[in-house]
C-alpha atoms as a PDB file:
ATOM      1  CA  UNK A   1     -79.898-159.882  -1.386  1.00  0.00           C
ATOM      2  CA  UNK A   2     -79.072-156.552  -0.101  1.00  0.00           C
ATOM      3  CA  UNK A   3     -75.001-155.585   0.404  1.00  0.00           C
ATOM      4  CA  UNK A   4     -73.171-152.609   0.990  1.00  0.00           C
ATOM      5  CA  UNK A   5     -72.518-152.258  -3.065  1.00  0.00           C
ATOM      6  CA  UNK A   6     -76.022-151.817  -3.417  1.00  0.00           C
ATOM      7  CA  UNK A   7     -76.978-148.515  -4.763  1.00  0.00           C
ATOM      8  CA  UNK A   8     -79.498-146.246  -2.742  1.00  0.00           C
ATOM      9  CA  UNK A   9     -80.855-143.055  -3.367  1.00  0.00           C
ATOM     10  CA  UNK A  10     -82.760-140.725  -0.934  1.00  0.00           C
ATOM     11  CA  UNK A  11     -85.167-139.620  -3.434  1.00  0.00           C
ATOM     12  CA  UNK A  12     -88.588-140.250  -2.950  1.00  0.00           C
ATOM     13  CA  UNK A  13     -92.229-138.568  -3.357  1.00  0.00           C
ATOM     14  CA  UNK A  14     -90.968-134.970  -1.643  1.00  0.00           C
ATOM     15  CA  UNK A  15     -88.400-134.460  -4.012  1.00  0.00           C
ATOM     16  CA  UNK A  16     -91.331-133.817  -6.733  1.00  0.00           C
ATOM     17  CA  UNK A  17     -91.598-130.478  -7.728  1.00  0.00           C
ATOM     18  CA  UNK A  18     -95.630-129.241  -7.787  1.00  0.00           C
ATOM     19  CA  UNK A  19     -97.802-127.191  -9.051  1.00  0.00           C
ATOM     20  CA  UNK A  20     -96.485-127.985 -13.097  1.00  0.00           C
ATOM     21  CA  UNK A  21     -99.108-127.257 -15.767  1.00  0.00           C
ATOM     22  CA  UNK A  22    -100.571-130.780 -16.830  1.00  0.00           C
ATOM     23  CA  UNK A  23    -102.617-131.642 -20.592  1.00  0.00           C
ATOM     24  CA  UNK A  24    -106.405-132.753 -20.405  1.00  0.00           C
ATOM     25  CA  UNK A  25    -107.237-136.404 -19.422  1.00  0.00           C
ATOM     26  CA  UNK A  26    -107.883-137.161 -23.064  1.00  0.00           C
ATOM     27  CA  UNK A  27    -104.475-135.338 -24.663  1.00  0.00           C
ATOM     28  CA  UNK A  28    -102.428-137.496 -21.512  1.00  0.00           C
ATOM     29  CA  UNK A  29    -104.594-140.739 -23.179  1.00  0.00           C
ATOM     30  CA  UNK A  30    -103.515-140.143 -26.272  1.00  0.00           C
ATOM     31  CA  UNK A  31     -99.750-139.747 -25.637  1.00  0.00           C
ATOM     32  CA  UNK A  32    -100.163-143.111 -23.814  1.00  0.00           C
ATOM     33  CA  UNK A  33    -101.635-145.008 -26.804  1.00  0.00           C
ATOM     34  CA  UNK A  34     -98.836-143.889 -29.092  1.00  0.00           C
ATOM     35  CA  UNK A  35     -96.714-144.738 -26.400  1.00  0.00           C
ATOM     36  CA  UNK A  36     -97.557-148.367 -26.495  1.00  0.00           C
ATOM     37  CA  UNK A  37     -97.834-147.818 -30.452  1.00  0.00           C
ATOM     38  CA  UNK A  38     -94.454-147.035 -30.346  1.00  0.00           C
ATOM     39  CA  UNK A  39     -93.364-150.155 -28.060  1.00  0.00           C
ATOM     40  CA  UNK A  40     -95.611-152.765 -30.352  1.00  0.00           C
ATOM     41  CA  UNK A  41     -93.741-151.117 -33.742  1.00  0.00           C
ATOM     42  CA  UNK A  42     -90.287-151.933 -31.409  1.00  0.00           C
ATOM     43  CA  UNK A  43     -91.522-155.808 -30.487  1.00  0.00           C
ATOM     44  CA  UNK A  44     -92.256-156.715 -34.323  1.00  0.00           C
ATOM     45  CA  UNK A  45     -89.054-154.849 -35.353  1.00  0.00           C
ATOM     46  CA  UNK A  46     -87.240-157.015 -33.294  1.00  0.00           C
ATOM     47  CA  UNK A  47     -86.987-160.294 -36.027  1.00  0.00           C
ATOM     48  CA  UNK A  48     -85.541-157.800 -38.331  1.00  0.00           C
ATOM     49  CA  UNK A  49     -82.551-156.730 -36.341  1.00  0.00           C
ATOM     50  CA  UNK A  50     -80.071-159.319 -37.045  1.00  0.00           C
ATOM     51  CA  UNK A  51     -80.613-159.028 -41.168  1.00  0.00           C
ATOM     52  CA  UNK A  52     -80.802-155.479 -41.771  1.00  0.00           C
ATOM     53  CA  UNK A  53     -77.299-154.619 -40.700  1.00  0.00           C
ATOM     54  CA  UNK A  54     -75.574-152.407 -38.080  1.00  0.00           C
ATOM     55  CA  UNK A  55     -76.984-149.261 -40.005  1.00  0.00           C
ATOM     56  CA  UNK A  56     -79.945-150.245 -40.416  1.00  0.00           C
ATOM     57  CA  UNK A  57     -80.293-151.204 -36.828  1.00  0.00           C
ATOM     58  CA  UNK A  58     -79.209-147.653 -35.609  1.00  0.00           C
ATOM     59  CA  UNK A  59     -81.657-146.025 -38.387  1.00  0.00           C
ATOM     60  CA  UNK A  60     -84.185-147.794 -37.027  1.00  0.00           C
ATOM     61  CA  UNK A  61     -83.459-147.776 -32.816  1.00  0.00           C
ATOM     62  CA  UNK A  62     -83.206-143.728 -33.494  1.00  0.00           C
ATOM     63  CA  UNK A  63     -86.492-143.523 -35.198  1.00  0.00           C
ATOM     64  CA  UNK A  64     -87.843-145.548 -32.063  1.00  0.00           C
ATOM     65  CA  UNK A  65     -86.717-143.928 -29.517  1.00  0.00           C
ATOM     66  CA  UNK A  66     -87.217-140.418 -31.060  1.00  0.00           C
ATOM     67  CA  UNK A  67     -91.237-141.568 -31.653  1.00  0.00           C
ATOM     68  CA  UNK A  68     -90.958-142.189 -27.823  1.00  0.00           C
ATOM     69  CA  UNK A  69     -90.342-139.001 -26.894  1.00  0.00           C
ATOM     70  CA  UNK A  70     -92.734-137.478 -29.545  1.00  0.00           C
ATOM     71  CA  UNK A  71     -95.212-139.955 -28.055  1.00  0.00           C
ATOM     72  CA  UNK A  72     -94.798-138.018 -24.961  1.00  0.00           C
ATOM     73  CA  UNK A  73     -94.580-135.015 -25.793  1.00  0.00           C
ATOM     74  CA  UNK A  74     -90.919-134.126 -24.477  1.00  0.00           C
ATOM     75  CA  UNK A  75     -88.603-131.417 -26.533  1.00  0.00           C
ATOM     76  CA  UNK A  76     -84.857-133.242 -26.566  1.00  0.00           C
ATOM     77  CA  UNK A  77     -82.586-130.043 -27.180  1.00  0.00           C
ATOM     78  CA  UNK A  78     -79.162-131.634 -27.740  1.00  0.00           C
ATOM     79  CA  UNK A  79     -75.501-129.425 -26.895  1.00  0.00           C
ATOM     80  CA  UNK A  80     -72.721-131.737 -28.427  1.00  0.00           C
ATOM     81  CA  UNK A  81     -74.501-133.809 -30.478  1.00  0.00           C
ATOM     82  CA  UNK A  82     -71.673-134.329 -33.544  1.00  0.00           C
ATOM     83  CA  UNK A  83     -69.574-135.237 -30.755  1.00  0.00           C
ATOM     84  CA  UNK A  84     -71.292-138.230 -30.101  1.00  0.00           C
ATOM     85  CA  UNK A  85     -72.373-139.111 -33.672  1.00  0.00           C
ATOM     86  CA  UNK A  86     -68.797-138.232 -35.000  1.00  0.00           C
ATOM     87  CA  UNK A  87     -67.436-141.332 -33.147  1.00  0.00           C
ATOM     88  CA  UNK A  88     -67.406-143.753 -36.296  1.00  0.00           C
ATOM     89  CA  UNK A  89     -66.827-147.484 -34.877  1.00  0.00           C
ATOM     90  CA  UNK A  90     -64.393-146.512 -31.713  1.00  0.00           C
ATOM     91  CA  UNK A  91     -65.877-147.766 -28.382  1.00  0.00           C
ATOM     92  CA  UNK A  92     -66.346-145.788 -25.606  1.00  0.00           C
ATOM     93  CA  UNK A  93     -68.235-145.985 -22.178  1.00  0.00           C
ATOM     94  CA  UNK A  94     -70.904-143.101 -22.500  1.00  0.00           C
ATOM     95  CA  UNK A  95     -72.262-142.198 -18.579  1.00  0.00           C
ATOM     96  CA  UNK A  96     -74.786-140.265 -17.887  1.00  0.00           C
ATOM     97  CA  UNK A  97     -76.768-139.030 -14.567  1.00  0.00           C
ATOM     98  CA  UNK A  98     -79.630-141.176 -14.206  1.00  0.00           C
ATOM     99  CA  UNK A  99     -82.892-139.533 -13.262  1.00  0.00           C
ATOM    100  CA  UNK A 100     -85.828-141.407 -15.374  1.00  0.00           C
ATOM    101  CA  UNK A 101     -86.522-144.094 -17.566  1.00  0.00           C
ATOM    102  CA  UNK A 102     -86.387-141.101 -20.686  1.00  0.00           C
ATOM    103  CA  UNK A 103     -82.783-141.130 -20.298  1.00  0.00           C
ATOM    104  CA  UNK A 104     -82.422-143.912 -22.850  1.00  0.00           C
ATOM    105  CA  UNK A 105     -84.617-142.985 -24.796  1.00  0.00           C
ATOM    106  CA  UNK A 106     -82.815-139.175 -25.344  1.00  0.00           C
ATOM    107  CA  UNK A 107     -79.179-140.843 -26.093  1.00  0.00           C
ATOM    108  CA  UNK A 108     -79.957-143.043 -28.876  1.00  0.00           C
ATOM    109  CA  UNK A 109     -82.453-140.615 -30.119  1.00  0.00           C
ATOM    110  CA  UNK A 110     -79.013-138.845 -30.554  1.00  0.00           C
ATOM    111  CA  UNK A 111     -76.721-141.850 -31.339  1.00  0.00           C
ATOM    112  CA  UNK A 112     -78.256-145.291 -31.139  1.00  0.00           C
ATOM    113  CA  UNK A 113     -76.046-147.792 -28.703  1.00  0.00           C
ATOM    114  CA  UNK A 114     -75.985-150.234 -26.585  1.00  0.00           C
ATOM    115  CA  UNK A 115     -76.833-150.333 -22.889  1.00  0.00           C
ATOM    116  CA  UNK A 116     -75.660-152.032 -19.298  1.00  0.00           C
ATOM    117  CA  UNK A 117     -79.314-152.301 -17.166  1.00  0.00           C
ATOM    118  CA  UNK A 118     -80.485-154.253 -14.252  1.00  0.00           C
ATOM    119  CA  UNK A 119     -81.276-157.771 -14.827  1.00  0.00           C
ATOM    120  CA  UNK A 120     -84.504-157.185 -13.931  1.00  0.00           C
ATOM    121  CA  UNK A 121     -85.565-155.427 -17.678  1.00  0.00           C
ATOM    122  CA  UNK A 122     -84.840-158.714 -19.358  1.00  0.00           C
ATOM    123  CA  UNK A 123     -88.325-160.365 -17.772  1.00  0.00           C
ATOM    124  CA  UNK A 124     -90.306-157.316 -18.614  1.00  0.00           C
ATOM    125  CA  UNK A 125     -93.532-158.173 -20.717  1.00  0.00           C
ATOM    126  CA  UNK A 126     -92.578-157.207 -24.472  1.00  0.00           C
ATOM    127  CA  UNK A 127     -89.885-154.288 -23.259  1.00  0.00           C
ATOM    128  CA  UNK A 128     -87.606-157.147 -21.652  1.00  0.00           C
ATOM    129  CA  UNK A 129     -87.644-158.554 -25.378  1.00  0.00           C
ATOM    130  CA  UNK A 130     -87.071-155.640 -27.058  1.00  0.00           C
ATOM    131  CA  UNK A 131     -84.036-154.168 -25.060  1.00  0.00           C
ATOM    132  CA  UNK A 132     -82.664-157.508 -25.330  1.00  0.00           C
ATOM    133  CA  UNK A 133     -82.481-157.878 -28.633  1.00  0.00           C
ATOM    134  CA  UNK A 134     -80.968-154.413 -28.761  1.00  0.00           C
ATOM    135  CA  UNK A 135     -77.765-156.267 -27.920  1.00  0.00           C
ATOM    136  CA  UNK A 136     -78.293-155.051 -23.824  1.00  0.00           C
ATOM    137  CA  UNK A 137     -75.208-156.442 -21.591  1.00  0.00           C
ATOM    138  CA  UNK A 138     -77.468-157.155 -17.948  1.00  0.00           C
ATOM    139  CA  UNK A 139     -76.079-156.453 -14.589  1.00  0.00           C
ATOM    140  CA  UNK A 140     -77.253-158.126 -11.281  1.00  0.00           C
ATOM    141  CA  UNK A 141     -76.365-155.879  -8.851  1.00  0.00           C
ATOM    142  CA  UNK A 142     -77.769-158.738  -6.201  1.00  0.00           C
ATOM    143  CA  UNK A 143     -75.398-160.610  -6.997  1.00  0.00           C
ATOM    144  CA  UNK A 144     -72.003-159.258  -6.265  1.00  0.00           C
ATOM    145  CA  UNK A 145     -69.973-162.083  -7.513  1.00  0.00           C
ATOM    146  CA  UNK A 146     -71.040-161.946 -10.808  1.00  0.00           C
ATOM    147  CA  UNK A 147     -69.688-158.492 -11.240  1.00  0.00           C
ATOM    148  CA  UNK A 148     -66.491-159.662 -12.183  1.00  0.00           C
ATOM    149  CA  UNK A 149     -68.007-161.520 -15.684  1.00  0.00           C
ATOM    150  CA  UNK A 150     -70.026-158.701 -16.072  1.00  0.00           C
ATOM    151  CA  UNK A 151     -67.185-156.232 -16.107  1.00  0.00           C
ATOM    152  CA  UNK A 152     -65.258-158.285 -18.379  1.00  0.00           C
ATOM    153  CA  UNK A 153     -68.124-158.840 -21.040  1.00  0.00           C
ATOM    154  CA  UNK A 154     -68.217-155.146 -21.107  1.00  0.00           C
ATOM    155  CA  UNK A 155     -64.569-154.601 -21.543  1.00  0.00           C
ATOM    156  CA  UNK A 156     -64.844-157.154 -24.624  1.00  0.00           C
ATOM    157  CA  UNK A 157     -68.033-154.833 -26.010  1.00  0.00           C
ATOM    158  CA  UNK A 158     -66.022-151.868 -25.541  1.00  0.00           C
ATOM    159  CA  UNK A 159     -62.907-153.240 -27.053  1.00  0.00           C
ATOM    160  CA  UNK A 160     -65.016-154.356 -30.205  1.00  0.00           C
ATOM    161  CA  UNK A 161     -65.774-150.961 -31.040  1.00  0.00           C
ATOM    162  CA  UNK A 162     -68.977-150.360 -29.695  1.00  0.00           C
ATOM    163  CA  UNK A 163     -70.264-147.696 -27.294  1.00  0.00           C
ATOM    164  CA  UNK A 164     -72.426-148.697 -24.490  1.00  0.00           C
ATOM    165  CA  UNK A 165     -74.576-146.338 -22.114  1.00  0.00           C
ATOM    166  CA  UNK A 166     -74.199-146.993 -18.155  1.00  0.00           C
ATOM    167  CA  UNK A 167     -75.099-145.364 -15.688  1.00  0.00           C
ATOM    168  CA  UNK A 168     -73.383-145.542 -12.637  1.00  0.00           C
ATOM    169  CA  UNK A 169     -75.040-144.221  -9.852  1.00  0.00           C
ATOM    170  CA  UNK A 170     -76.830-147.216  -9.997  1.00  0.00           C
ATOM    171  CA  UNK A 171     -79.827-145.987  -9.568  1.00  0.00           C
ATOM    172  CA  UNK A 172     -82.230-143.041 -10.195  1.00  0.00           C
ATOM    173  CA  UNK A 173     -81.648-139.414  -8.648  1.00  0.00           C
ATOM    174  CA  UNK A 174     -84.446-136.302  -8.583  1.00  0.00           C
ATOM    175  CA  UNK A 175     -82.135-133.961 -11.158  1.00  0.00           C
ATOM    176  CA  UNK A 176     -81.473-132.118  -8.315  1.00  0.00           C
ATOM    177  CA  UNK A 177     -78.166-133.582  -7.772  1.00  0.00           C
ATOM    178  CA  UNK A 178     -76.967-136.788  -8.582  1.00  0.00           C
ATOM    179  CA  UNK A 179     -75.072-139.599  -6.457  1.00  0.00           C
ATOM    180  CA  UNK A 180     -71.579-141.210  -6.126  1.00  0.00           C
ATOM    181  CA  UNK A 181     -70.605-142.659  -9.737  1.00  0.00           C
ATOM    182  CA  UNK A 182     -69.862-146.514  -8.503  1.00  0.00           C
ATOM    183  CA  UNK A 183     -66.523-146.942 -10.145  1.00  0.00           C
ATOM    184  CA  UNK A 184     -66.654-150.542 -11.447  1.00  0.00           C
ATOM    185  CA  UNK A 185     -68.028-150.210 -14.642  1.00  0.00           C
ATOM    186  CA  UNK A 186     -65.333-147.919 -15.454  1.00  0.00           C
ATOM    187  CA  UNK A 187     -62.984-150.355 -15.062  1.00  0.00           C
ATOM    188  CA  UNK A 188     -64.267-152.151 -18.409  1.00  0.00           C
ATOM    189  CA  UNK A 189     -63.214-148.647 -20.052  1.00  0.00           C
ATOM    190  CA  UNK A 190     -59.820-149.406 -18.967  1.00  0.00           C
ATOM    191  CA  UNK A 191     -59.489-152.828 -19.849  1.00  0.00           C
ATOM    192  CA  UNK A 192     -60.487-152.124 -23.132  1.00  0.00           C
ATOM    193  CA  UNK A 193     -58.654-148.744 -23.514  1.00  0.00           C
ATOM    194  CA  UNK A 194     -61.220-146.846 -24.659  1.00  0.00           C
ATOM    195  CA  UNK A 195     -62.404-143.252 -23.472  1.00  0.00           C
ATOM    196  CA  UNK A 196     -65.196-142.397 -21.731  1.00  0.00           C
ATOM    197  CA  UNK A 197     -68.190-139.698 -22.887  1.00  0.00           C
ATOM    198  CA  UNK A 198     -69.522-137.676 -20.256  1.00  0.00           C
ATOM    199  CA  UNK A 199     -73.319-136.872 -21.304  1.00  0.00           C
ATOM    200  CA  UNK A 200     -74.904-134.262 -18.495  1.00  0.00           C
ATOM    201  CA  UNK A 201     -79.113-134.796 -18.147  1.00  0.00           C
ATOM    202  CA  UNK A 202     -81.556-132.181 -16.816  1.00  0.00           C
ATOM    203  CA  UNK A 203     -85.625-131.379 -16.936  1.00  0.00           C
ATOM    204  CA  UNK A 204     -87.020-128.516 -17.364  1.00  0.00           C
ATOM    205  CA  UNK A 205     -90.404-126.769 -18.511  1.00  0.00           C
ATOM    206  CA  UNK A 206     -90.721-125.000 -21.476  1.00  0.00           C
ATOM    207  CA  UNK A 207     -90.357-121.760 -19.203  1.00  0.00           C
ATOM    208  CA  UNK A 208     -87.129-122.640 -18.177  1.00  0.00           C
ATOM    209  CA  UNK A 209     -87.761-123.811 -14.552  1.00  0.00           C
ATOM    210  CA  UNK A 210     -85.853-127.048 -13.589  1.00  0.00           C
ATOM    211  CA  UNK A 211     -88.289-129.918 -12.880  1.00  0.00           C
ATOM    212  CA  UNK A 212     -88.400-133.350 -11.120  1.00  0.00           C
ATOM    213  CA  UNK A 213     -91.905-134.704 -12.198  1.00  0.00           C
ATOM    214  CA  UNK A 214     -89.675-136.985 -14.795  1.00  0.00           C
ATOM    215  CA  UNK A 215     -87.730-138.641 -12.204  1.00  0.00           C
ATOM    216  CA  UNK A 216     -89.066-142.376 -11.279  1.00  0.00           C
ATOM    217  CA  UNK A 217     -87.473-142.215  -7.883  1.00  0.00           C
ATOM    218  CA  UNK A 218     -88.964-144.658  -4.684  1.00  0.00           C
ATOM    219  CA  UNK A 219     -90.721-147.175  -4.586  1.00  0.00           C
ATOM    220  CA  UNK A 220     -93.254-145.881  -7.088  1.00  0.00           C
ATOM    221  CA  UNK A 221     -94.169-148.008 -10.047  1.00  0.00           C
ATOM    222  CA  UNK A 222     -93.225-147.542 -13.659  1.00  0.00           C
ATOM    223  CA  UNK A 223     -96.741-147.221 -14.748  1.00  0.00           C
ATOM    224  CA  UNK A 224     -97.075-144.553 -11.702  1.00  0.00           C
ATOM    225  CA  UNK A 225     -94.300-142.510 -13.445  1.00  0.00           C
ATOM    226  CA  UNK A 226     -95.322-143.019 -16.885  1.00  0.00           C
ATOM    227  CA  UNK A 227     -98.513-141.404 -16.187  1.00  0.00           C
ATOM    228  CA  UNK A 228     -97.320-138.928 -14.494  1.00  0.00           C
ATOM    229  CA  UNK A 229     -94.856-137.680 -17.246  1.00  0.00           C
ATOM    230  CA  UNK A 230     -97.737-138.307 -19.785  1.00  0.00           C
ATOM    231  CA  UNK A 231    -100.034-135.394 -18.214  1.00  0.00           C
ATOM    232  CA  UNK A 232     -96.998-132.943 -17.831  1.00  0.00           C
ATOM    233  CA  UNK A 233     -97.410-129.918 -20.280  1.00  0.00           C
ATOM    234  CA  UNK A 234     -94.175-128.283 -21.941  1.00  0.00           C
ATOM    235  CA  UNK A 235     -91.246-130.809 -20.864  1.00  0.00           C
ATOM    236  CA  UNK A 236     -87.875-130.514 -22.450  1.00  0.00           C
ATOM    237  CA  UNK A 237     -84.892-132.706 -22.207  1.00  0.00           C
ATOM    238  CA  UNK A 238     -81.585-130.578 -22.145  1.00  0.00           C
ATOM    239  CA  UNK A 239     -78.786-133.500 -22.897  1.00  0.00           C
ATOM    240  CA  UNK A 240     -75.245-132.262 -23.236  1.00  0.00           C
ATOM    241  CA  UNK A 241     -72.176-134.152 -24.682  1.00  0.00           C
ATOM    242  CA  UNK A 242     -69.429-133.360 -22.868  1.00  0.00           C
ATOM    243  CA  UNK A 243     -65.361-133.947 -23.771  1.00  0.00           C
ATOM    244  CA  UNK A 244     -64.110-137.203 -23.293  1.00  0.00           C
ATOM    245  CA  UNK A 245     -61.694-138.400 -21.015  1.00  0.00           C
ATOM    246  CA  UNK A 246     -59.347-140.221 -22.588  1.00  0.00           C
ATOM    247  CA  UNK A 247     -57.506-143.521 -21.987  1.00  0.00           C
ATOM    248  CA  UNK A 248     -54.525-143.095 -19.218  1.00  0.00           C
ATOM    249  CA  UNK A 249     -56.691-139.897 -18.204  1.00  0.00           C
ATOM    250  CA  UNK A 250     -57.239-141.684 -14.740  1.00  0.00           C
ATOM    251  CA  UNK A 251     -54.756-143.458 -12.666  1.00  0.00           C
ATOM    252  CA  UNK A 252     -57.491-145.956 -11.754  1.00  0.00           C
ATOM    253  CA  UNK A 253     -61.211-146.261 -11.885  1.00  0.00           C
ATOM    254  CA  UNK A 254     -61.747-144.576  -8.693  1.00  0.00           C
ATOM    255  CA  UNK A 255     -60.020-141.219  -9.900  1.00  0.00           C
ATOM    256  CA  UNK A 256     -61.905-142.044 -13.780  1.00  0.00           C
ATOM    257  CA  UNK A 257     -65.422-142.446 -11.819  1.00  0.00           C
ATOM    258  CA  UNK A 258     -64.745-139.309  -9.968  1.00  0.00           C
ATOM    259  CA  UNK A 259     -63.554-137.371 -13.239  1.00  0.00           C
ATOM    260  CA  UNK A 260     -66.860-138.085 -14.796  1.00  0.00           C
ATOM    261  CA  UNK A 261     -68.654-137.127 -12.081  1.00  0.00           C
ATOM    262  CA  UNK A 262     -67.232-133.820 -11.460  1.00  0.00           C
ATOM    263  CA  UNK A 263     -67.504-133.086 -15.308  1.00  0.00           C
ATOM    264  CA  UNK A 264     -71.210-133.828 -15.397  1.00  0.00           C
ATOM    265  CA  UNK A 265     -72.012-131.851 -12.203  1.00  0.00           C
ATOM    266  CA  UNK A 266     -69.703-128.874 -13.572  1.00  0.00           C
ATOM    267  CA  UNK A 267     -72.298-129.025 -17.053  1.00  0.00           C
ATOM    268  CA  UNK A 268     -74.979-128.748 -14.544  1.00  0.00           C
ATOM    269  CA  UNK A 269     -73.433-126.172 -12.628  1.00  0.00           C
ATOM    270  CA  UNK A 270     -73.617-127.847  -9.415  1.00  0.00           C
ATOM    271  CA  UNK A 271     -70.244-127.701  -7.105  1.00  0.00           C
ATOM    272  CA  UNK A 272     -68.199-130.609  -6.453  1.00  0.00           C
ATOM    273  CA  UNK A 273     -64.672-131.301  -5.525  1.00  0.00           C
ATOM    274  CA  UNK A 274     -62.252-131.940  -8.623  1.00  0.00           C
ATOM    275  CA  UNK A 275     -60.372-135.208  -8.173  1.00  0.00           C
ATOM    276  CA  UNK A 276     -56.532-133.973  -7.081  1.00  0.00           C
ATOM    277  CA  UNK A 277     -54.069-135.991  -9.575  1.00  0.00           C
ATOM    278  CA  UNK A 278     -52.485-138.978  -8.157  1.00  0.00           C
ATOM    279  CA  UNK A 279     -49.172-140.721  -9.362  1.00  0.00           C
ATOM    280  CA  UNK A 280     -50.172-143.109 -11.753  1.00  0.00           C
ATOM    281  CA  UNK A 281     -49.815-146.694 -11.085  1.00  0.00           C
ATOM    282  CA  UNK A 282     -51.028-150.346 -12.616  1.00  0.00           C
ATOM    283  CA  UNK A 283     -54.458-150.361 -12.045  1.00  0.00           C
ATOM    284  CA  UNK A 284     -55.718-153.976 -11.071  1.00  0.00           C
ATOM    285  CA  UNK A 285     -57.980-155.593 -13.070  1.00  0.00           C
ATOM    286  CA  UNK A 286     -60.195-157.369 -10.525  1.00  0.00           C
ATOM    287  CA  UNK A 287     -63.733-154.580 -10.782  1.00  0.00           C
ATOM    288  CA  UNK A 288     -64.862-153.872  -7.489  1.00  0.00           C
ATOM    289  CA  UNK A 289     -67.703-151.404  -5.947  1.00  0.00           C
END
């Protein structure tokens, strides 16, 4: 059911850059097989999780996600890294830009966590499985009264010390900017008093030029994108910790939403308008879009 809270994006197929240098049919074959490699080693992993402890869990989600991007052939170069890893068992909202299903996979290649995805990943064949065993909180963004429970779970994962990704655009972007940060989710980060980590996302070639062949953008298929990025020839991930922003930083999740938005299109060096500081007042604790 479609409502205004809905997130869009105006990306499609002309936001693609062209012209990138692409591997052989039978190198872009191979990447795909240990791909799936990769996702079959996750599926029978997943009867281990709940005995081999929290470390062993993160040992093994970082191994995982790092063979994905190996699989793929994609270059994660990481600014901020011990930021992230340095955070011991403190909880914390970590938001990123959201451009392709890779984004994921780079953060806990960095620091294994949990996530907040679309209700939708849980039916998946064999991912769905996976990513729920991986302790995944689901949102239904059809759904708008649900939101509410949703937000509150959250604030309860945050409070217990753990750090969960979001992204809250909602949706994917190109790389070539990046959309309105939808503020509820960051009311969980105030509920549970706990900061949240900007992480800034771009793609580019080996050469240096940006890219948006990653992005899965439109109405294109996974399986469209995932080919696509398997045949593309020298792509790095830049991913960028950025400083937190601390509880009470915000007067509300409005001004915290815009904060991190700013701060990740700053890392990008893309201009936007700096929230103005407000007088601080209760914030309510009924989420809404």
């Amino acid at each position: 059911m479609a409502h205004d809270w809905m997130p869009t994006s105006p990306c499609g197929p002309t936001c693609l850059t062209t012209g990138e240098a692409v591997v052989g049919r039978a190198r872009a074959a191979l990447r795909l097989t240990g791909a799936v490699g990769v996702l079959l080693v996750a599926a029978l992993s997943v009867p281990l999780m709940p005995v081999i402890g929290r470390a062993g869990r993160e040992l093994l989600a970082k191994r995982i996600f790092r063979a994905v991007l190996r699989a793929f052939g994609v270059r994660l170069v990481v600014r901020g890294g011990d930021a992230l890893r340095a955070g011991g068992n403190r909880g914390a909202l970590v938001a990123t830009n959201h451009i392709s299903w890779l984004d994921i996979a780079a953060v806990n290649a960095v620091r294994p966590m949990r996530a907040i995805a679309k209700v939708d990943i849980r039916s998946w064949p064999v991912l769905g499985r996976v990513v729920a065993a991986a302790g995944t909180l689901f949102i239904d963004r059809e759904r708008l009264r649900t939101l509410p429970d949703t937000v509150a779970e959250l604030a309860t994962t945050l409070r217990s010390g753990s750090l969960v990704y979001a992204c809250p655009e909602g949706t994917t972007w190109c790389g070539q900017g990046i959309g309105k940060f939808r503020p509820a989710l960051f009311q969980a980060a105030i509920d549970g008093g706990v900061p949240v980590r900007p992480i800034a996302l771009r793609f580019r070639l080996a050469g240096g030029r940006e890219t948006t062949t990653p992005a899965f953008i439109g109405t294109e298929t996974i399986i469209d994108s995932i080919c696509r990025v398997a045949r593309l020839r020298g792509l790095v991930l830049e991913l960028t910790v950025l400083d937190e922003l601390a509880p009470g930083r915000a007067a509300d999740r409005r001004e915290l939403a815009a904060l991190t938005e700013a701060a990740i299109n700053s890392a990008l060096h893309r201009v936007t308008p700096i929230p103005t500081q407000r007088p601080r007042r209760r914030p309510t604790r009924i989420p809404a879009a």
